[in-house]
C-alpha atoms as a PDB file:
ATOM      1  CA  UNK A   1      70.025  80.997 119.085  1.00  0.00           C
ATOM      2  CA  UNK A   2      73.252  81.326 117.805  1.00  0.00           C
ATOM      3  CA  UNK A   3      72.845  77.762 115.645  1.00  0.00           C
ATOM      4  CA  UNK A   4      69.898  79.964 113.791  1.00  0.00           C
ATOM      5  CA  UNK A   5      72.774  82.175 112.099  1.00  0.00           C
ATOM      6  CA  UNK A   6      74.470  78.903 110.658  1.00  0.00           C
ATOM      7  CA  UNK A   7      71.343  77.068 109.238  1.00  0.00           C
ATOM      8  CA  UNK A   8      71.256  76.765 105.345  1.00  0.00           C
ATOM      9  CA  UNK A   9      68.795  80.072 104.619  1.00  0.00           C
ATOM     10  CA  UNK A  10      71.175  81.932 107.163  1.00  0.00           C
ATOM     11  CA  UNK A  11      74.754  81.133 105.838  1.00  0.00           C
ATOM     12  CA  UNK A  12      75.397  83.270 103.309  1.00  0.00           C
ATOM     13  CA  UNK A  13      74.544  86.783 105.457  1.00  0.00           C
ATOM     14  CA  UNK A  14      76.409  85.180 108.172  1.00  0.00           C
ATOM     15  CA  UNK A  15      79.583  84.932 106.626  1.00  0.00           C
ATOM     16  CA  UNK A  16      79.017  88.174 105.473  1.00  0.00           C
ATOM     17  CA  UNK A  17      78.904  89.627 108.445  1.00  0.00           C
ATOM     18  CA  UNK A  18      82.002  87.860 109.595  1.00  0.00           C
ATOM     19  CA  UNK A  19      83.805  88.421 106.890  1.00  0.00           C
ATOM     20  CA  UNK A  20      83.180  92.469 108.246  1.00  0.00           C
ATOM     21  CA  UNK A  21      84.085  92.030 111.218  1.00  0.00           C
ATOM     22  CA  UNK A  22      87.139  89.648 110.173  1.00  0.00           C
ATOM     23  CA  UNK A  23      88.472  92.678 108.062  1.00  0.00           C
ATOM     24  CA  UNK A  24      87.633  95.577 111.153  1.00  0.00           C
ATOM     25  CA  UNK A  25      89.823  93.053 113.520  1.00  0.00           C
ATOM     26  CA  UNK A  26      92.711  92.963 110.894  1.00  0.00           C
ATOM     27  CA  UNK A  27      92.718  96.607 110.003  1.00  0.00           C
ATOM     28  CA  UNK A  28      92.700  97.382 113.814  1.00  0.00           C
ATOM     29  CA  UNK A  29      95.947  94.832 114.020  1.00  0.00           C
ATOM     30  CA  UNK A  30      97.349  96.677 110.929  1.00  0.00           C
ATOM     31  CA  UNK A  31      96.484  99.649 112.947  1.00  0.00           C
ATOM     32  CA  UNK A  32      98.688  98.829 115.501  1.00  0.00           C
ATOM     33  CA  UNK A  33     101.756  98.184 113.428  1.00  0.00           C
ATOM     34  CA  UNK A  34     101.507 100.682 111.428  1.00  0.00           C
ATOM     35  CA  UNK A  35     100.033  99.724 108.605  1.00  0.00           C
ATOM     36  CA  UNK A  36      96.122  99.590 107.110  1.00  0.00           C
ATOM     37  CA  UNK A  37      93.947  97.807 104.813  1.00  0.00           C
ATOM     38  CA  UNK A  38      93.073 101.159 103.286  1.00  0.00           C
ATOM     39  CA  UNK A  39      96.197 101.628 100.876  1.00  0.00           C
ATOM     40  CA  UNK A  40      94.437  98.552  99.053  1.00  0.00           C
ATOM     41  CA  UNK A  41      93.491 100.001  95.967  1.00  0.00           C
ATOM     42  CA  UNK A  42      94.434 103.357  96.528  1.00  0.00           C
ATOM     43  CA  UNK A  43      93.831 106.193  93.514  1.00  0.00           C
ATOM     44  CA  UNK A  44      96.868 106.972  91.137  1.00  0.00           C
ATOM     45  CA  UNK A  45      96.432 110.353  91.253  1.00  0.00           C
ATOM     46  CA  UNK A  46      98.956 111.259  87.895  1.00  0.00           C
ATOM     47  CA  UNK A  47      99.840 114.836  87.283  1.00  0.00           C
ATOM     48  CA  UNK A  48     100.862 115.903  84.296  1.00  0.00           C
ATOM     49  CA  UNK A  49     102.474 119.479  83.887  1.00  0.00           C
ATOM     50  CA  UNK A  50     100.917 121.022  80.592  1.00  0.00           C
ATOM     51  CA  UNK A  51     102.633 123.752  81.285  1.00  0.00           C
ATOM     52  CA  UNK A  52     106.047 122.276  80.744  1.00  0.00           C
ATOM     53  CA  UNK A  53     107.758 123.186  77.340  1.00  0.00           C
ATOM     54  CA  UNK A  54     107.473 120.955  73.988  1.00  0.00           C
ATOM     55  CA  UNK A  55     111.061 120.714  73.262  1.00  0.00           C
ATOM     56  CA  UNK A  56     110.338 120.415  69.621  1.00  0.00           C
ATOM     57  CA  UNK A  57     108.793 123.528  69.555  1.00  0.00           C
ATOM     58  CA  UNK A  58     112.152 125.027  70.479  1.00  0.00           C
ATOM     59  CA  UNK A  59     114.081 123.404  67.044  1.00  0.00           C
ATOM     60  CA  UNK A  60     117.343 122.940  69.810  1.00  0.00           C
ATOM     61  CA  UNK A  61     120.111 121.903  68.529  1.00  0.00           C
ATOM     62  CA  UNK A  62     120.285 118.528  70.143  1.00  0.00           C
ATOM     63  CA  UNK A  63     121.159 114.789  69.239  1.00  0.00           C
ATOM     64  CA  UNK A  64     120.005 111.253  70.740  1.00  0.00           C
ATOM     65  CA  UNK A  65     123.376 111.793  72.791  1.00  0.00           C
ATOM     66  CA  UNK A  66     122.426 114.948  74.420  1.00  0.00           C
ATOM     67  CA  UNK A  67     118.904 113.612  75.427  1.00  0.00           C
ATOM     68  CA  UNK A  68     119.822 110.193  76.365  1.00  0.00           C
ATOM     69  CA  UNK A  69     120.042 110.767  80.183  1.00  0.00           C
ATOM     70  CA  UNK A  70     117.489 113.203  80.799  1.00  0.00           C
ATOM     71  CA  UNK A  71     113.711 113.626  81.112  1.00  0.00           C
ATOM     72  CA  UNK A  72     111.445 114.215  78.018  1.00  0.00           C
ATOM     73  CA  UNK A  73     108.373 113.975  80.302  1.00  0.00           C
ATOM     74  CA  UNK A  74     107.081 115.416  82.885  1.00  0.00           C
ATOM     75  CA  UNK A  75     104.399 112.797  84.424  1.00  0.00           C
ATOM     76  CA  UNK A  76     104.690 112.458  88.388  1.00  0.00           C
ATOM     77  CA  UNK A  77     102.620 109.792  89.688  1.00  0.00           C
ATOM     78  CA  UNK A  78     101.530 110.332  93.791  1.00  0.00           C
ATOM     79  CA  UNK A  79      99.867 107.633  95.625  1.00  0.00           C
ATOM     80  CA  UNK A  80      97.216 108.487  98.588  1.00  0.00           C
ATOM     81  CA  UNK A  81      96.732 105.371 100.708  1.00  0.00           C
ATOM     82  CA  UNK A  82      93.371 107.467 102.100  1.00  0.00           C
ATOM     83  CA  UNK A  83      92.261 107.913  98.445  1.00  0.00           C
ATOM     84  CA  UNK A  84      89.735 105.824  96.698  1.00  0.00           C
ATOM     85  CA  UNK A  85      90.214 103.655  93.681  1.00  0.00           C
ATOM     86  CA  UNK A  86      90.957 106.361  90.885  1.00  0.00           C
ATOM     87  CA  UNK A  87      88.263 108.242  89.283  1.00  0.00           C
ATOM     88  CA  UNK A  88      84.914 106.335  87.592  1.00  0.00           C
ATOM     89  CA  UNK A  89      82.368 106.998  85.246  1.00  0.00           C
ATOM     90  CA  UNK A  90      79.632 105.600  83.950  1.00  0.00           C
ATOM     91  CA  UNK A  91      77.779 103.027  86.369  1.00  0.00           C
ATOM     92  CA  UNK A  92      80.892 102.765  88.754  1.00  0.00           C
ATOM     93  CA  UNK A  93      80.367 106.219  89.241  1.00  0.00           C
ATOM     94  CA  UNK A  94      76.846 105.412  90.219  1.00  0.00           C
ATOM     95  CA  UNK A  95      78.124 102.719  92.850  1.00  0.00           C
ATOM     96  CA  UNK A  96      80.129 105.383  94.204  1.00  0.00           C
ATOM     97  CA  UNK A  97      83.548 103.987  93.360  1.00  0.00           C
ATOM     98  CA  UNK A  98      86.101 106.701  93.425  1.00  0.00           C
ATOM     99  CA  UNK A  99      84.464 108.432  96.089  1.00  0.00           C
ATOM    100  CA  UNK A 100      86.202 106.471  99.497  1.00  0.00           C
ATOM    101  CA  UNK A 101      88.131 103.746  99.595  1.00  0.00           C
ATOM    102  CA  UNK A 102      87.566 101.006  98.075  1.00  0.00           C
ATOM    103  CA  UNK A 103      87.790  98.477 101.254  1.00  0.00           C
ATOM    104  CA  UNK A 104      85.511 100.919 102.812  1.00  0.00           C
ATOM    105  CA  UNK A 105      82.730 100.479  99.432  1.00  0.00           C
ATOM    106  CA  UNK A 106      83.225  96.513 100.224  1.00  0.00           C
ATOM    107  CA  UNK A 107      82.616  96.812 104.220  1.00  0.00           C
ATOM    108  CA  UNK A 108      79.401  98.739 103.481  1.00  0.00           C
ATOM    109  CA  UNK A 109      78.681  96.264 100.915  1.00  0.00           C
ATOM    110  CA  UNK A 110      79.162  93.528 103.249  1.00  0.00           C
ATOM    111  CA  UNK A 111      77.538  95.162 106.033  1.00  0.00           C
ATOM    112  CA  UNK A 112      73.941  96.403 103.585  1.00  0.00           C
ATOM    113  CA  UNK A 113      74.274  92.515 102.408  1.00  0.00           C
ATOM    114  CA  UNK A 114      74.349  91.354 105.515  1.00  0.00           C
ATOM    115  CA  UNK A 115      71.243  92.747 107.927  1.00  0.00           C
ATOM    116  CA  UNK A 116      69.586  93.106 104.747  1.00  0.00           C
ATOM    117  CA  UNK A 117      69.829  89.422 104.330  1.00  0.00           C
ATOM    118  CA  UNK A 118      68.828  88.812 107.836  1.00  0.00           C
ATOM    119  CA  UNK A 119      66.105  91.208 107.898  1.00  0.00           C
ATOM    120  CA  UNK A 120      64.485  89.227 104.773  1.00  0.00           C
ATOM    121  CA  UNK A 121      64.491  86.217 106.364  1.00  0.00           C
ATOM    122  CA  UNK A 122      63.017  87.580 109.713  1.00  0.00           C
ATOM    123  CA  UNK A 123      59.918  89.100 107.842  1.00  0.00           C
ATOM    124  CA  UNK A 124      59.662  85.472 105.790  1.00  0.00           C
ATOM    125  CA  UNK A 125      59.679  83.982 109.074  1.00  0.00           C
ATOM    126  CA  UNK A 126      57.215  85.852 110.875  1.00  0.00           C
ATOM    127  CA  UNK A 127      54.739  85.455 107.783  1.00  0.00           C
ATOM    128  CA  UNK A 128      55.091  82.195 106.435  1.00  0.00           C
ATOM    129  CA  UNK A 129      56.955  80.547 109.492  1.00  0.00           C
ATOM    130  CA  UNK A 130      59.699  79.162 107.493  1.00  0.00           C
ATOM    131  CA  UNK A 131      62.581  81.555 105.998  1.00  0.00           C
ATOM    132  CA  UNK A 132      63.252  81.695 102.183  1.00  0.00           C
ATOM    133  CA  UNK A 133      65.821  79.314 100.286  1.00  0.00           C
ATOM    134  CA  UNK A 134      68.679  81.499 100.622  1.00  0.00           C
ATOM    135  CA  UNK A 135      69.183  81.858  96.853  1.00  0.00           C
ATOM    136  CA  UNK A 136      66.169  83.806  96.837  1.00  0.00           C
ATOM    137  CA  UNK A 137      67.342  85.603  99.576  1.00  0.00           C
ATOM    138  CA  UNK A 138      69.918  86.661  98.077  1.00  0.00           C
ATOM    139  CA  UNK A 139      68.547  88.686  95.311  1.00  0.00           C
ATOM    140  CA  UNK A 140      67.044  90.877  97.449  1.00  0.00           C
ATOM    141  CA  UNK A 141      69.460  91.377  99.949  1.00  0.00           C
ATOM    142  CA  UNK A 142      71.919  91.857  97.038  1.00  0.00           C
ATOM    143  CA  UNK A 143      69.974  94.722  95.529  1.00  0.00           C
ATOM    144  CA  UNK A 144      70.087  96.308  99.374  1.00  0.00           C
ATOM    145  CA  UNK A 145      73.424  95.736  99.920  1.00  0.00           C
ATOM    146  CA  UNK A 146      74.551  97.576  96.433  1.00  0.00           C
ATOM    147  CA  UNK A 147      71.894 100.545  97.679  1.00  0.00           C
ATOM    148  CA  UNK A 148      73.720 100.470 101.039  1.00  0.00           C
ATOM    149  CA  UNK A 149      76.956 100.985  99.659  1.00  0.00           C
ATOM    150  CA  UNK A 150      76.292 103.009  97.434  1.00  0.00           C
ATOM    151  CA  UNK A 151      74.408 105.928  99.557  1.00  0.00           C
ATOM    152  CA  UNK A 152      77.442 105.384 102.133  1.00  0.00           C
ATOM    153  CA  UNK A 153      79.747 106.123  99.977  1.00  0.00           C
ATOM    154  CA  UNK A 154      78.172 109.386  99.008  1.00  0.00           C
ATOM    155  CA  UNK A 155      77.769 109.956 102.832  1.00  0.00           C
ATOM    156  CA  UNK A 156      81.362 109.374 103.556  1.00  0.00           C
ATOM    157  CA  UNK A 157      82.485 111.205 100.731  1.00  0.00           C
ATOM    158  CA  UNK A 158      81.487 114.585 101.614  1.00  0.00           C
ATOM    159  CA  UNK A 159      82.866 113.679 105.351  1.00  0.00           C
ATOM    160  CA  UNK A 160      86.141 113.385 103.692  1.00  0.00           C
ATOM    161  CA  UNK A 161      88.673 116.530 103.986  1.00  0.00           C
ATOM    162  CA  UNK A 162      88.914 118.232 100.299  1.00  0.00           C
ATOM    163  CA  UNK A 163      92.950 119.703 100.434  1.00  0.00           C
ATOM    164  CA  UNK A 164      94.515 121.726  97.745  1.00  0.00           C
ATOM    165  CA  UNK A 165      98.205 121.879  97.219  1.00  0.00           C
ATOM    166  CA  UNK A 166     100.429 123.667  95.127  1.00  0.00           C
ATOM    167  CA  UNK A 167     103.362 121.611  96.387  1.00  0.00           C
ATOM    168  CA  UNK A 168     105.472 120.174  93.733  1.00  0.00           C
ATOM    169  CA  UNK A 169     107.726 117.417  92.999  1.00  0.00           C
ATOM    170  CA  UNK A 170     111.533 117.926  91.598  1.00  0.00           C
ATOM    171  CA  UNK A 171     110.066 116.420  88.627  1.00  0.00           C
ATOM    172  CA  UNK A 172     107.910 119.225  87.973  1.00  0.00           C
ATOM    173  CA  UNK A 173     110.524 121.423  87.132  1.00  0.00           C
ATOM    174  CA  UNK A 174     111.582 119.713  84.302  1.00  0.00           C
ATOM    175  CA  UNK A 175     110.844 121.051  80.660  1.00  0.00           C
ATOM    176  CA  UNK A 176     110.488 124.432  82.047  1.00  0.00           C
ATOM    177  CA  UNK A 177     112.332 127.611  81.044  1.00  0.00           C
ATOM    178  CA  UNK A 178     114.132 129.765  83.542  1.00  0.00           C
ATOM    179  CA  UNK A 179     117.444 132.214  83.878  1.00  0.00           C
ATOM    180  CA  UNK A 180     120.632 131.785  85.560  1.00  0.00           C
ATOM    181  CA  UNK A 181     121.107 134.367  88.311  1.00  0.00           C
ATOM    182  CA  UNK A 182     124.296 133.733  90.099  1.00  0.00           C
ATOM    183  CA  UNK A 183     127.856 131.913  88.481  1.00  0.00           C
ATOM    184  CA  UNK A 184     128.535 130.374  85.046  1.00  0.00           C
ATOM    185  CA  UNK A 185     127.168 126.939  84.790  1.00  0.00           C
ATOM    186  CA  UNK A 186     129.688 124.189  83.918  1.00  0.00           C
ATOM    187  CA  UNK A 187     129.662 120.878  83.811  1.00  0.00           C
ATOM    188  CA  UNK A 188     131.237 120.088  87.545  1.00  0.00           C
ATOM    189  CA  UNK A 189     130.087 123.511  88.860  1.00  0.00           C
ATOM    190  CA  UNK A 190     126.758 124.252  88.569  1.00  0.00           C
ATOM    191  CA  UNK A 191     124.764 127.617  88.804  1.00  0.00           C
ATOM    192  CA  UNK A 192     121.907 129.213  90.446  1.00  0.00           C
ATOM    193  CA  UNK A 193     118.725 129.100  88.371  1.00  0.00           C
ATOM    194  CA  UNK A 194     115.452 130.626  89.057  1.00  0.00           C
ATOM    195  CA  UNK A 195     112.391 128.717  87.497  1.00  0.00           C
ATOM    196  CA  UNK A 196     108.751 129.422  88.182  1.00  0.00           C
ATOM    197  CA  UNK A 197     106.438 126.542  87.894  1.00  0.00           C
ATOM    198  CA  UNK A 198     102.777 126.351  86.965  1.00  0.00           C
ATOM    199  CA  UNK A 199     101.694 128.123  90.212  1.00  0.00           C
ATOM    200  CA  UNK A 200     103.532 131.470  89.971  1.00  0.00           C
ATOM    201  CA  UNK A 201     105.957 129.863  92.357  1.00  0.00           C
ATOM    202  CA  UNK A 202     109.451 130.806  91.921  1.00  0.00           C
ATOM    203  CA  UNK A 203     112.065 128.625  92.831  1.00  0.00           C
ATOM    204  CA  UNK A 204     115.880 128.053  92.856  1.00  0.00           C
ATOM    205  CA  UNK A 205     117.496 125.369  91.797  1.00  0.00           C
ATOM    206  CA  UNK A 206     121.029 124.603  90.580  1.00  0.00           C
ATOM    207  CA  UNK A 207     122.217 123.106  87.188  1.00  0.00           C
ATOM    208  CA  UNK A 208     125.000 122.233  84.886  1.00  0.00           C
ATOM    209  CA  UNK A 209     125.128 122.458  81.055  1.00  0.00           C
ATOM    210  CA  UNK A 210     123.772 119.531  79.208  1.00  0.00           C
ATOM    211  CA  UNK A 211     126.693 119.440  76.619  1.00  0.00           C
ATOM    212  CA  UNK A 212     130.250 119.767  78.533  1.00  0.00           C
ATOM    213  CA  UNK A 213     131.760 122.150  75.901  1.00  0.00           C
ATOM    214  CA  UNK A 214     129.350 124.948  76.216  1.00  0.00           C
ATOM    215  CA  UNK A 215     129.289 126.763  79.368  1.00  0.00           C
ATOM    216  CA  UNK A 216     126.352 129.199  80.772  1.00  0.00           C
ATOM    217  CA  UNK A 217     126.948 132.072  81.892  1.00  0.00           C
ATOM    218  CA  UNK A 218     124.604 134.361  84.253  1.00  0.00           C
ATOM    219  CA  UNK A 219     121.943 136.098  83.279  1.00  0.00           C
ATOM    220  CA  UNK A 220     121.395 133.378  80.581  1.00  0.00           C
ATOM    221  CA  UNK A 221     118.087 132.210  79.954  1.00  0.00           C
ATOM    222  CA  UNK A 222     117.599 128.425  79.655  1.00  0.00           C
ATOM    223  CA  UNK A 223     115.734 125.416  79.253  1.00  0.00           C
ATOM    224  CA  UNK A 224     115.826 123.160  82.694  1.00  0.00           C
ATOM    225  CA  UNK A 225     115.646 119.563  82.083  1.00  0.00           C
ATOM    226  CA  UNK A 226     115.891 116.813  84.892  1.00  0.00           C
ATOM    227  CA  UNK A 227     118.730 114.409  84.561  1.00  0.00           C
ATOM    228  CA  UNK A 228     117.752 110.665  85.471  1.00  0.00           C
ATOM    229  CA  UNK A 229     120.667 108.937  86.711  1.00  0.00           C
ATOM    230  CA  UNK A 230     121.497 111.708  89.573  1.00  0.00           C
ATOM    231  CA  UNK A 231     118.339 113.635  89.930  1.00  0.00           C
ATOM    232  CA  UNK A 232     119.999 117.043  89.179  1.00  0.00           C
ATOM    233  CA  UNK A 233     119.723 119.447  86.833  1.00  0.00           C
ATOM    234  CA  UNK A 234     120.687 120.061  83.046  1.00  0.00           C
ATOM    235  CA  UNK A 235     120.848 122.909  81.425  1.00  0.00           C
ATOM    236  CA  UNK A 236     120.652 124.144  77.478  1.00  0.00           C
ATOM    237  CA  UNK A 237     120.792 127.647  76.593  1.00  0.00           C
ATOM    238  CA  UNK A 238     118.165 129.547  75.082  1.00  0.00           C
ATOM    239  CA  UNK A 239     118.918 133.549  74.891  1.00  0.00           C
ATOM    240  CA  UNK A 240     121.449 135.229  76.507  1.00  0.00           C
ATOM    241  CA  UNK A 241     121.157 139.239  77.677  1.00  0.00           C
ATOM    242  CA  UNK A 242     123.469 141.476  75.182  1.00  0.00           C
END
């Protein structure tokens, strides 16, 4: 019986098939180290803060110097590993890309190829008594497969858990303005700052001046820019209370 499964019409739903349940056995491996075949192809998900201020729009009084070591965009890029394979229009959308993972879209492609596949050749079998060439096969069992994955994927999709966060990164709260609340900001001794990001959140960070001759003093309000060599804070003055 099980010689049926390798004979020419047979092959390519076969391998198929094994090739499914070759990936289940190494994502349950991956499993148990750890790791997972999932990540593969995992959505960029890129944030970009357009709430973060356009620095020309301020006319500072900044050169190349100044900005050299700091941030001038705000773009945070967070990988999910359970995510699927970004965002798709058009006739990917339609495939259901972007909705799960993309190793899951290939296992249900693998898996509607498969029994499809088998299934055709059955029926041929039963009426004709002899199974189809199997690149006739194929086109049919291709179309199913495609069908298959595709109505999974909208299936698994809404199984998924939709979250909402308004966690931030560090990064976020650069380009933003806030005010100094407690000490004078210098460079070597930085100062309190209170900055509230996109959400309403307030936070409180602490920062030093951007140029070394010009320090802040409370009550100060300034423009928060994130420095890239030690992840901290710079600060430039924008109005200070009379």
């Amino acid at each position: 019986m099980f010689d049926l499964f390798l004979t020419e019409p047979l092959v390519p739903f076969t391998l198929s098939l094994a090739l499914l349940f070759g990936l289940l056995a190494l994502e349950a491996l991956l499993l148990l180290i750890g790791g997972s075949l999932l990540g593969a192809g995992a959505e960029a998900d890129v944030d970009v803060d357009f709430g973060a201020v356009d620095l020309a729009d301020l006319n500072l009084d900044l050169d190349a110097a100044d900005l050299a070591d700091v941030e001038l965009a705000d773009i945070d890029a967070d990988y999910d590993a359970g995510a699927g394979a970004g965002a798709a229009a058009g006739p990917a959308a339609w495939l259901g890309f972007g909705k799960v993972p993309v190793m899951i879209w290939i296992a249900a492609l693998l898996l509607g190829f498969g029994l499809s596949g088998l299934v055709v050749q059955q029926l041929a079998l039963s009426v004709s008594g002899a199974p189809l060439l199997a690149s006739v096969a194929i086109v049919p069992a291709s179309i199913a497969g495609v069908w298959f994955a595709r109505q999974f994927s909208v299936v698994f999709a809404r199984l998924l858990p939709k979250t909402e966060t308004t966690a931030l990164s560090a990064r976020h709260l650069g380009r933003r303005t806030g005010r100094v609340t407690q000490g004078t900001a210098r460079r070597g001794s930085p100062a309190e700052v209170r900055v509230t990001d996109r959400y309403g959140n307030v936070h409180y960070l602490r920062g030093e001046p951007l140029k070394d001759d010009e320090p802040i003093p409370a009550g100060s309000e300034v423009l928060v820019l994130r420095h890239r060599r030690d992840q901290g804070y710079r600060l430039v003055p924008l109005a200070a209370d009379a």
